[in-house]
PDB file of N, CA and C in Angstrom:
ATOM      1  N   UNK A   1      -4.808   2.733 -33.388  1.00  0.00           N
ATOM      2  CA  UNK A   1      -5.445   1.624 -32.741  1.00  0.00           C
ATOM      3  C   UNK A   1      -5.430   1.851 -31.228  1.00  0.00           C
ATOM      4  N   UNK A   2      -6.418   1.575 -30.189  1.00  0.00           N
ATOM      5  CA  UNK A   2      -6.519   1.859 -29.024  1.00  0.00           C
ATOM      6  C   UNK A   2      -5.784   0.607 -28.386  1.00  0.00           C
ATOM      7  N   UNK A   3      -5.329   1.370 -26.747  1.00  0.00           N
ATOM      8  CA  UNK A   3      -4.790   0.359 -26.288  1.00  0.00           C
ATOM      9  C   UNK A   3      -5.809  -0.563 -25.312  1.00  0.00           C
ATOM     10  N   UNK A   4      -5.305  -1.739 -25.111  1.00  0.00           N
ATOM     11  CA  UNK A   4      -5.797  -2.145 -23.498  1.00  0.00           C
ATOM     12  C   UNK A   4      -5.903  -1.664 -22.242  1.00  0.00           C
ATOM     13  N   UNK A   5      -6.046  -1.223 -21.723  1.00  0.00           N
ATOM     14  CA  UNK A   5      -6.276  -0.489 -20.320  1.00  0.00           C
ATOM     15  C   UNK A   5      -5.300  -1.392 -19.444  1.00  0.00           C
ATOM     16  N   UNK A   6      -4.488  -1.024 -18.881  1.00  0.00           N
ATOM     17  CA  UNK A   6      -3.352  -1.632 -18.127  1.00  0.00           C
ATOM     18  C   UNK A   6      -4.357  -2.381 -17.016  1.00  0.00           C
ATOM     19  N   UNK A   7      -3.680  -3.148 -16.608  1.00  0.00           N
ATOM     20  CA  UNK A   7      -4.294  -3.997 -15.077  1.00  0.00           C
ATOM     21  C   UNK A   7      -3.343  -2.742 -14.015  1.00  0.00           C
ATOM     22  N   UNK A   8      -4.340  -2.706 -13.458  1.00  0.00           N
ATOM     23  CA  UNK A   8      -4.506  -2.047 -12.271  1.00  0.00           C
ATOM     24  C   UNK A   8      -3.864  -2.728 -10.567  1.00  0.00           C
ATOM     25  N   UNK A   9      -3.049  -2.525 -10.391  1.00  0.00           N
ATOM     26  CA  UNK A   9      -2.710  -3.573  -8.620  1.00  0.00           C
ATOM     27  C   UNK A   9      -3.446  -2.484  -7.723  1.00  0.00           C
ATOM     28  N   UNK A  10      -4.767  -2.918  -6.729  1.00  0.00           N
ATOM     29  CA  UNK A  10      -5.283  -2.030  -6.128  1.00  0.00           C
ATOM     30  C   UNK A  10      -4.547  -2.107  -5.016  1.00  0.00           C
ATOM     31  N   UNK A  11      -4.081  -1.299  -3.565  1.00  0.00           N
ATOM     32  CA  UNK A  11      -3.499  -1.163  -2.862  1.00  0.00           C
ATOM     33  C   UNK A  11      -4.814  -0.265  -1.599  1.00  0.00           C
ATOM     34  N   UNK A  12      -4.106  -1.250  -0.459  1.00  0.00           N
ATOM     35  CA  UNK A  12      -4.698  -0.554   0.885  1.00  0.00           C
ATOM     36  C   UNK A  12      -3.995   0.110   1.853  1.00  0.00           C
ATOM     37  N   UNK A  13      -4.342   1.331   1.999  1.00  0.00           N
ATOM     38  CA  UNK A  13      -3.268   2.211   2.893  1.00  0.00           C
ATOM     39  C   UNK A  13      -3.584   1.460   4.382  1.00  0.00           C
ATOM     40  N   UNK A  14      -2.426   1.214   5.132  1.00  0.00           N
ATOM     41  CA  UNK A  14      -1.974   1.169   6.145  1.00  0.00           C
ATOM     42  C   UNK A  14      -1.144   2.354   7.103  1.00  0.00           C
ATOM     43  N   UNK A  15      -1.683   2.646   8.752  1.00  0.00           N
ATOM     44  CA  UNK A  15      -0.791   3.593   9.612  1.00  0.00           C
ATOM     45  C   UNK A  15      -0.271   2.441  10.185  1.00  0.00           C
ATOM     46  N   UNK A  16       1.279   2.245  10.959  1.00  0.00           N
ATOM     47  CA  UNK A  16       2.246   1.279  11.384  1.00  0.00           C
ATOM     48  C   UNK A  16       2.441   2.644  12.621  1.00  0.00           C
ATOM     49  N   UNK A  17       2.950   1.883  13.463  1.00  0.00           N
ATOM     50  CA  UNK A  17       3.206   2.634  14.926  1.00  0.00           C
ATOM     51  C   UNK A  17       4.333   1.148  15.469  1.00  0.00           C
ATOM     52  N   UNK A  18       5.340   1.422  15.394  1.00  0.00           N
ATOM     53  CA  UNK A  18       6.441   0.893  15.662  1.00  0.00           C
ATOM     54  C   UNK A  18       7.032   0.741  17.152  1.00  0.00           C
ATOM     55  N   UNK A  19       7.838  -0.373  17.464  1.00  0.00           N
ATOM     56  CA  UNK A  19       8.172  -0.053  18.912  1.00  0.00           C
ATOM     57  C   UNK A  19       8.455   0.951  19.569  1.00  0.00           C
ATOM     58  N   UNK A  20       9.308   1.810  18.642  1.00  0.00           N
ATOM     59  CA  UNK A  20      10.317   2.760  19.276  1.00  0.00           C
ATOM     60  C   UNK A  20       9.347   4.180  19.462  1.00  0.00           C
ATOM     61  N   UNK A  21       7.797   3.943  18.942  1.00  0.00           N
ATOM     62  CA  UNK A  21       6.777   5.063  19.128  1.00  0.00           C
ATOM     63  C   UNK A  21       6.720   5.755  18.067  1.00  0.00           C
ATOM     64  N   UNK A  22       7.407   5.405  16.948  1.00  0.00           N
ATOM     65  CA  UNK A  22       7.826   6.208  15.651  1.00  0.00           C
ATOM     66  C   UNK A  22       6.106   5.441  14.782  1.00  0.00           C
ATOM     67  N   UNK A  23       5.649   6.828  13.826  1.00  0.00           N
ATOM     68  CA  UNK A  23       4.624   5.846  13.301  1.00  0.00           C
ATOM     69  C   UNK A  23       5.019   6.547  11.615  1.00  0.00           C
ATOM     70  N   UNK A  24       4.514   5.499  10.973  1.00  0.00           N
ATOM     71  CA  UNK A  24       4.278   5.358   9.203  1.00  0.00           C
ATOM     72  C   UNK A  24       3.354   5.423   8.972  1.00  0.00           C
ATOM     73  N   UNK A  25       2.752   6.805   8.407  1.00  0.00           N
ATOM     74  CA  UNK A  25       1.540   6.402   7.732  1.00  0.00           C
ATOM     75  C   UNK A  25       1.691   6.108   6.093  1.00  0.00           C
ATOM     76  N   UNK A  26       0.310   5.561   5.678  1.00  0.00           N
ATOM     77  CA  UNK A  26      -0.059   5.213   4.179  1.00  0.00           C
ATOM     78  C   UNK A  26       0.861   4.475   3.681  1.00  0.00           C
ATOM     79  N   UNK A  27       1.212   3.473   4.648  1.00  0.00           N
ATOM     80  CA  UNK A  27       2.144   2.335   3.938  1.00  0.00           C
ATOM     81  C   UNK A  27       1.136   1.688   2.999  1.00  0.00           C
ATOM     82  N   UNK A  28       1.129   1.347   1.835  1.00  0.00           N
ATOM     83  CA  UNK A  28       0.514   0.332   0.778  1.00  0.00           C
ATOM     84  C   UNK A  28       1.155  -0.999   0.623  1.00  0.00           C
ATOM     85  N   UNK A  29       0.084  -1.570   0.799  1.00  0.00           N
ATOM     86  CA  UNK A  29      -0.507  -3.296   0.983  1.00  0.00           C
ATOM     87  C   UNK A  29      -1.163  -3.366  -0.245  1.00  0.00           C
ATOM     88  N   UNK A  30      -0.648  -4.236  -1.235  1.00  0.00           N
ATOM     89  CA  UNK A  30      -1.915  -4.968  -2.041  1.00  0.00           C
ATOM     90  C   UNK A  30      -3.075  -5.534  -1.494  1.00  0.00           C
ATOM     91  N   UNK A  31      -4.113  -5.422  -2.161  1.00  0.00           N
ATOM     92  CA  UNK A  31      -6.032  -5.280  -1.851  1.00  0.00           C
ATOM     93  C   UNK A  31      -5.721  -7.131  -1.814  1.00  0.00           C
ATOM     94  N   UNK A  32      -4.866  -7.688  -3.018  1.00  0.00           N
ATOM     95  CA  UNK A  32      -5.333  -9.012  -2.694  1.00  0.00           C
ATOM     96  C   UNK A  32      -4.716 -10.095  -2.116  1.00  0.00           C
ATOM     97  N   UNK A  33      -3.609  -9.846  -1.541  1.00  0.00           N
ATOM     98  CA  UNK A  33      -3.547 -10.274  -0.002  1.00  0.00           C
ATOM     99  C   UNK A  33      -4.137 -10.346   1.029  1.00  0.00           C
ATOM    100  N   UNK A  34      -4.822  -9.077   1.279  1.00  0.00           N
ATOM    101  CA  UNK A  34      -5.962  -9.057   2.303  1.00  0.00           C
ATOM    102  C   UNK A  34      -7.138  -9.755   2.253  1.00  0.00           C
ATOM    103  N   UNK A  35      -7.767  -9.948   3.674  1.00  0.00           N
ATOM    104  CA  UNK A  35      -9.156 -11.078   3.114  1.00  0.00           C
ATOM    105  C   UNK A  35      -9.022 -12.014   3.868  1.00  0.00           C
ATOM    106  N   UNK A  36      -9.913 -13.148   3.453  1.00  0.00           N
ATOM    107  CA  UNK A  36     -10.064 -14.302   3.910  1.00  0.00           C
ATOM    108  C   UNK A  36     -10.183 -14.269   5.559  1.00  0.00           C
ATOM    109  N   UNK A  37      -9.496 -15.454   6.132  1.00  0.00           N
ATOM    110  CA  UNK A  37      -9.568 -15.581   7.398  1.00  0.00           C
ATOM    111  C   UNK A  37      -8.496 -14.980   8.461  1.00  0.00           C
ATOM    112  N   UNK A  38      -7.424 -14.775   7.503  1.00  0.00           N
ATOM    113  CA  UNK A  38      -6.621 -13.591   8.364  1.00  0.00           C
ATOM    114  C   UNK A  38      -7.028 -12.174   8.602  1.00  0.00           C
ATOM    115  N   UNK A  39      -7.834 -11.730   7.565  1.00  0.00           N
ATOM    116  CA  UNK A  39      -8.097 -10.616   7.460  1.00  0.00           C
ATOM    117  C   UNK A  39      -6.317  -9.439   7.908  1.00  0.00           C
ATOM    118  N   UNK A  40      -6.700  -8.116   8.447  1.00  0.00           N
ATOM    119  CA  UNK A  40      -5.726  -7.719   8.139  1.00  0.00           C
ATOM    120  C   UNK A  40      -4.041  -8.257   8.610  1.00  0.00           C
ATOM    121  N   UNK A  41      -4.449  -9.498   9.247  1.00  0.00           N
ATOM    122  CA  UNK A  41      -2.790 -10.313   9.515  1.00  0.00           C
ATOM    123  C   UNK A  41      -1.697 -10.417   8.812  1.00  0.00           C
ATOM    124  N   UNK A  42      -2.451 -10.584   7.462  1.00  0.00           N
ATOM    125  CA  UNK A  42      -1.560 -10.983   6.181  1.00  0.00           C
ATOM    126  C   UNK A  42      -0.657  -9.241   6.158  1.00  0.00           C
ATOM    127  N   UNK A  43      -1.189  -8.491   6.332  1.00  0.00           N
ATOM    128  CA  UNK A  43      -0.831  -6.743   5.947  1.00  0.00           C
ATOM    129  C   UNK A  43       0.286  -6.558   6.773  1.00  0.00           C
ATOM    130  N   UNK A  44       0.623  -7.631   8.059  1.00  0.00           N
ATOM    131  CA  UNK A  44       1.025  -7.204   8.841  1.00  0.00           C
ATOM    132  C   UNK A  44       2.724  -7.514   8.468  1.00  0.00           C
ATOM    133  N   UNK A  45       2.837  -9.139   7.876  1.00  0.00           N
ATOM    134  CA  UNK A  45       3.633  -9.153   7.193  1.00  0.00           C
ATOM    135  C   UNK A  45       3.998  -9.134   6.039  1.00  0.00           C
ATOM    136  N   UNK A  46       3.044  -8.123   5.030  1.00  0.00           N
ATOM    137  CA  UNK A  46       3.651  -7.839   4.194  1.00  0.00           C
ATOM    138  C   UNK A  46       4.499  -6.280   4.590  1.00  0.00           C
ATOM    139  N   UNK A  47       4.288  -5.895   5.228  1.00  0.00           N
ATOM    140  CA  UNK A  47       4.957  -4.327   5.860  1.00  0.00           C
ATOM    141  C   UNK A  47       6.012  -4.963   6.736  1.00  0.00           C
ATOM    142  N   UNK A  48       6.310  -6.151   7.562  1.00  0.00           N
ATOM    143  CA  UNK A  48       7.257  -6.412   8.261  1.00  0.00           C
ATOM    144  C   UNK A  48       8.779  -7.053   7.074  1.00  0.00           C
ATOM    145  N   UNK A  49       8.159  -7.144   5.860  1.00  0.00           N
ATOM    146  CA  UNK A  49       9.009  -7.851   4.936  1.00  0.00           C
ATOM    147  C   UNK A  49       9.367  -6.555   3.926  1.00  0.00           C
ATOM    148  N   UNK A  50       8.322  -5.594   3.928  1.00  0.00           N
ATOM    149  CA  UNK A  50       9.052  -4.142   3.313  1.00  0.00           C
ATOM    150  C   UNK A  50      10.457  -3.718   3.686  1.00  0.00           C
ATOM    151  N   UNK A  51       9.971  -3.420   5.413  1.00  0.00           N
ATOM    152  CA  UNK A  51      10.894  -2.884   6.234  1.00  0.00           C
ATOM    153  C   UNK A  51      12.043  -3.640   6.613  1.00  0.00           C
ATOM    154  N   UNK A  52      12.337  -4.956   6.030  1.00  0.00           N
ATOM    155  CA  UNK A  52      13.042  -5.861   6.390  1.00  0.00           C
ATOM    156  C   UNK A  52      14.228  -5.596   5.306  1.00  0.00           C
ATOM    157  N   UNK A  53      13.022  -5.360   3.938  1.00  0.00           N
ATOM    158  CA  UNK A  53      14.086  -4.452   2.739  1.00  0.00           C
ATOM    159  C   UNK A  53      14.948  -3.422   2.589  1.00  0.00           C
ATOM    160  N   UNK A  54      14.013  -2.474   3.419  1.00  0.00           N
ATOM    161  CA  UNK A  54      14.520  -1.327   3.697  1.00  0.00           C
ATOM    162  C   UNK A  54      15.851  -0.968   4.143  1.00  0.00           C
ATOM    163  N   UNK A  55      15.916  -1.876   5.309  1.00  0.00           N
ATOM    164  CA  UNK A  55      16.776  -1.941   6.187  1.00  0.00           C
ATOM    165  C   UNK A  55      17.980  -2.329   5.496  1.00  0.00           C
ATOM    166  N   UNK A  56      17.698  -3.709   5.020  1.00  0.00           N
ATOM    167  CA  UNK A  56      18.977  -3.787   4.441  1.00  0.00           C
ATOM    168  C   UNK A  56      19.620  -2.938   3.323  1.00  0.00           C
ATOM    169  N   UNK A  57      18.574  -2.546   2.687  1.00  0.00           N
ATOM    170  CA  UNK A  57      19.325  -1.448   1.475  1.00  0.00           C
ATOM    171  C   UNK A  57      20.430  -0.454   2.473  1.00  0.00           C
ATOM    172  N   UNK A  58      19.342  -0.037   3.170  1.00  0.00           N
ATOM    173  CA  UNK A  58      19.845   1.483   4.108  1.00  0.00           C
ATOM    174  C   UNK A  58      21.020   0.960   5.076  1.00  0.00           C
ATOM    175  N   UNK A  59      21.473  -0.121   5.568  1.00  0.00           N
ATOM    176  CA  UNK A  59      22.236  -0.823   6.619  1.00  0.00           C
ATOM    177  C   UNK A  59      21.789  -0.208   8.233  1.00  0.00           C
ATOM    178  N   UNK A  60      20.839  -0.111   8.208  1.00  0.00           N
ATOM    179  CA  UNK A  60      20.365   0.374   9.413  1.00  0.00           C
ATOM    180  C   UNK A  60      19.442  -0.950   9.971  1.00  0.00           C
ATOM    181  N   UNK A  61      19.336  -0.754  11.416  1.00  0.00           N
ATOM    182  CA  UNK A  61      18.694  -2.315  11.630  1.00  0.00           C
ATOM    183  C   UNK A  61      16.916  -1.962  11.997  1.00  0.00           C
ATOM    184  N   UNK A  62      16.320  -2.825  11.122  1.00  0.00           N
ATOM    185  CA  UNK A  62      14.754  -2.751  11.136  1.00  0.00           C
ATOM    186  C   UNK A  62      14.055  -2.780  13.066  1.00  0.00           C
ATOM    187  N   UNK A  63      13.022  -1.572  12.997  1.00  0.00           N
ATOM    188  CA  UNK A  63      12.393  -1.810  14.369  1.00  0.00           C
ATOM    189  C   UNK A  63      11.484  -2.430  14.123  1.00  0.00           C
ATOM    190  N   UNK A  64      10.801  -3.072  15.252  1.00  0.00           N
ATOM    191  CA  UNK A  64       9.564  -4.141  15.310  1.00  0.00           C
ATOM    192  C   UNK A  64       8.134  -3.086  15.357  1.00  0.00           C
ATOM    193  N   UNK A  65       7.158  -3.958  14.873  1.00  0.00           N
ATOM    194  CA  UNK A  65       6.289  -3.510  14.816  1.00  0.00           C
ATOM    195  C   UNK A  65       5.076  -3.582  15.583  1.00  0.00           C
ATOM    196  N   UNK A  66       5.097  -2.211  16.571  1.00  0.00           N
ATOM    197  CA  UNK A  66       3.795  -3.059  17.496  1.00  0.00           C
ATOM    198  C   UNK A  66       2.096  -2.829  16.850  1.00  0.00           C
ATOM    199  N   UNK A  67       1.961  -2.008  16.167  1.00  0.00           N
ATOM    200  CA  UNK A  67       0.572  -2.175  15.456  1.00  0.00           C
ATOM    201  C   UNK A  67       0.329  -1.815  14.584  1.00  0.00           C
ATOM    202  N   UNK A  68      -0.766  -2.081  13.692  1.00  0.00           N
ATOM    203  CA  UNK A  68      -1.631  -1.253  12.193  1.00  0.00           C
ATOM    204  C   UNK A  68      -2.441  -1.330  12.291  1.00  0.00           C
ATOM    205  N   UNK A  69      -2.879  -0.370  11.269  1.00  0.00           N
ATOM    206  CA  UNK A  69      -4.603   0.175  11.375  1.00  0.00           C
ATOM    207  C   UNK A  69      -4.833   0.637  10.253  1.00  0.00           C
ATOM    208  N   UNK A  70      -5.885   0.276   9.622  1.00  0.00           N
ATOM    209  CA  UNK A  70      -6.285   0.930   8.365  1.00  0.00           C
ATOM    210  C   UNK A  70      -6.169   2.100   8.196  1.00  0.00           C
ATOM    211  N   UNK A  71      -5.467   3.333   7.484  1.00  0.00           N
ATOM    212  CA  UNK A  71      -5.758   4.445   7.415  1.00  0.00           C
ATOM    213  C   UNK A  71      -6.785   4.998   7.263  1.00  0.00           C
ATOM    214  N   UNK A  72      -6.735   6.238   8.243  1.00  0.00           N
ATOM    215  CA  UNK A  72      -8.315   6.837   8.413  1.00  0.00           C
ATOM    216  C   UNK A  72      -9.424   6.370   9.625  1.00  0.00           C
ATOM    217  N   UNK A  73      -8.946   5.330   9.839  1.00  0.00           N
ATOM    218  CA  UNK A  73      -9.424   4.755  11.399  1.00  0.00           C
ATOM    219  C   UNK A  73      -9.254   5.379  12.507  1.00  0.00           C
ATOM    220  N   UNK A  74      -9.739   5.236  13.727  1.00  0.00           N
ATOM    221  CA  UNK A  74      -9.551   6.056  14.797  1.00  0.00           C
ATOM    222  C   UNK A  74      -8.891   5.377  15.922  1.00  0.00           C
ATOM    223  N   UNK A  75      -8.510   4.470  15.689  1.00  0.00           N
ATOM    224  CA  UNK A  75      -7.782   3.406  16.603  1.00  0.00           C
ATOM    225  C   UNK A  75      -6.464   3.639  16.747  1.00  0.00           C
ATOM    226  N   UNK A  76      -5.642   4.509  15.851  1.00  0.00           N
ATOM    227  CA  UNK A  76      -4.460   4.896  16.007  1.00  0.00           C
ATOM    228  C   UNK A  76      -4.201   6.032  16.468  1.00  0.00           C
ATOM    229  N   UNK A  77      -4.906   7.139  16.432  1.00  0.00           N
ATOM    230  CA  UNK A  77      -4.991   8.109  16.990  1.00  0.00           C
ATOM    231  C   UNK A  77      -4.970   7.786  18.811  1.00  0.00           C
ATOM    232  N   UNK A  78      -5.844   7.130  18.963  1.00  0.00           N
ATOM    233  CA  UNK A  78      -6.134   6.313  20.378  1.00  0.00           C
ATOM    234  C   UNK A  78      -4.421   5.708  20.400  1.00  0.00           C
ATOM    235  N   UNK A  79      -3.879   5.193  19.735  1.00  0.00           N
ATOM    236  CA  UNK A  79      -2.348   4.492  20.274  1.00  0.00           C
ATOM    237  C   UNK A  79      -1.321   5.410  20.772  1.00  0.00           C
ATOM    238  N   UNK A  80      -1.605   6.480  19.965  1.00  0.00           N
ATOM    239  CA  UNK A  80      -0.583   7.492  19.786  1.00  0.00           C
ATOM    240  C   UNK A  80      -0.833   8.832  20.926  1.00  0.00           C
ATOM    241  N   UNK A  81      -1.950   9.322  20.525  1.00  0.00           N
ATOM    242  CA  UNK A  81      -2.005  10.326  21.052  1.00  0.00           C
ATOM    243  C   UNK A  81      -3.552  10.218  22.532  1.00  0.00           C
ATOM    244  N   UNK A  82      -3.539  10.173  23.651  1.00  0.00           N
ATOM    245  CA  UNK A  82      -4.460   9.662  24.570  1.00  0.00           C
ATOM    246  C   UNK A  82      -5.396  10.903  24.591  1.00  0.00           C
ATOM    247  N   UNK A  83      -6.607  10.646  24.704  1.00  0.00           N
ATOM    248  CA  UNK A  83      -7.760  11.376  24.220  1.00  0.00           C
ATOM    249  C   UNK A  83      -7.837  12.364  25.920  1.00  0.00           C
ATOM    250  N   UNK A  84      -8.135  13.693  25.228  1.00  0.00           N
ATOM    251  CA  UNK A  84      -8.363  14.861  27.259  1.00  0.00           C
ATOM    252  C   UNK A  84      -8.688  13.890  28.093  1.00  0.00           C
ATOM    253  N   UNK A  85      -9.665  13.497  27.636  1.00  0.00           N
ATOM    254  CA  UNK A  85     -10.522  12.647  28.867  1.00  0.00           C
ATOM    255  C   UNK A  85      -9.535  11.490  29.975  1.00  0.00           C
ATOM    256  N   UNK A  86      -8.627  11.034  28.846  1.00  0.00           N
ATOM    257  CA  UNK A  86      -8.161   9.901  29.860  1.00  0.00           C
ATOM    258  C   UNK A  86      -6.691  10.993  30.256  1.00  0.00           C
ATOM    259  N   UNK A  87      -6.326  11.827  29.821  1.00  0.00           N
ATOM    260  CA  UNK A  87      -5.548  12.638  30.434  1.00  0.00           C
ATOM    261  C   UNK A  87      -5.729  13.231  31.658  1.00  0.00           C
ATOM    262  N   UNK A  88      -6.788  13.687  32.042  1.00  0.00           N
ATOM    263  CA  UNK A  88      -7.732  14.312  32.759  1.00  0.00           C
ATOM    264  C   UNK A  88      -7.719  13.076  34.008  1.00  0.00           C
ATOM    265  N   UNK A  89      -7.768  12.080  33.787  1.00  0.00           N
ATOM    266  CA  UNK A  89      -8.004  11.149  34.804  1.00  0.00           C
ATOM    267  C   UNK A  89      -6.714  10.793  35.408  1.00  0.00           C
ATOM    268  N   UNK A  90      -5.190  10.866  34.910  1.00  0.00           N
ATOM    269  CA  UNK A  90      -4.092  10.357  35.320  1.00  0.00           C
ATOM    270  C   UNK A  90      -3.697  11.436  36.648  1.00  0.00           C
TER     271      UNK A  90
END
């Protein structure tokens, strides 16, 4: 007899770039959290409540988070690493 096809939880990769300059990529966010009128806000604390886990498992104390970006975007690249051009100008 065949089975049911499992339900599926779709997930959205997230890059995190942290205070301390340290970055995470392909953190996964559930698809249906995201949306509505927060749009990616909601992502922001579901990754601030990961790392909140983390921490405590590990006893190490959680860093803050200064941004995210959809993985694959070019906006983090821009956080992280400053493009010749504006190098060129300093």
């Amino acid at each position: 007899m065949a089975r049911k096809p499992a339900t599926r939880i779709e997930f959205t990769l997230f890059d995190v770039v942290y205070e301390d300059g340290s970055l995470r990529s392909n953190r996964r966010v559930p698809s249906d959290v995201l949306g509505g009128l927060d749009g990616d806000a909601a992502a922001r604390a579901v990754i601030e409540e990961q790392d909140r886990i983390i921490a405590e498992k590990s006893g190490t104390p959680a860093v803050g988070v200064k941004s995210i970006h959809r993985s694959g975007s070019k906006d983090i690249d821009r956080t992280i690493r400053p493009s010749r051009r504006e190098l060129a100008s300093d």
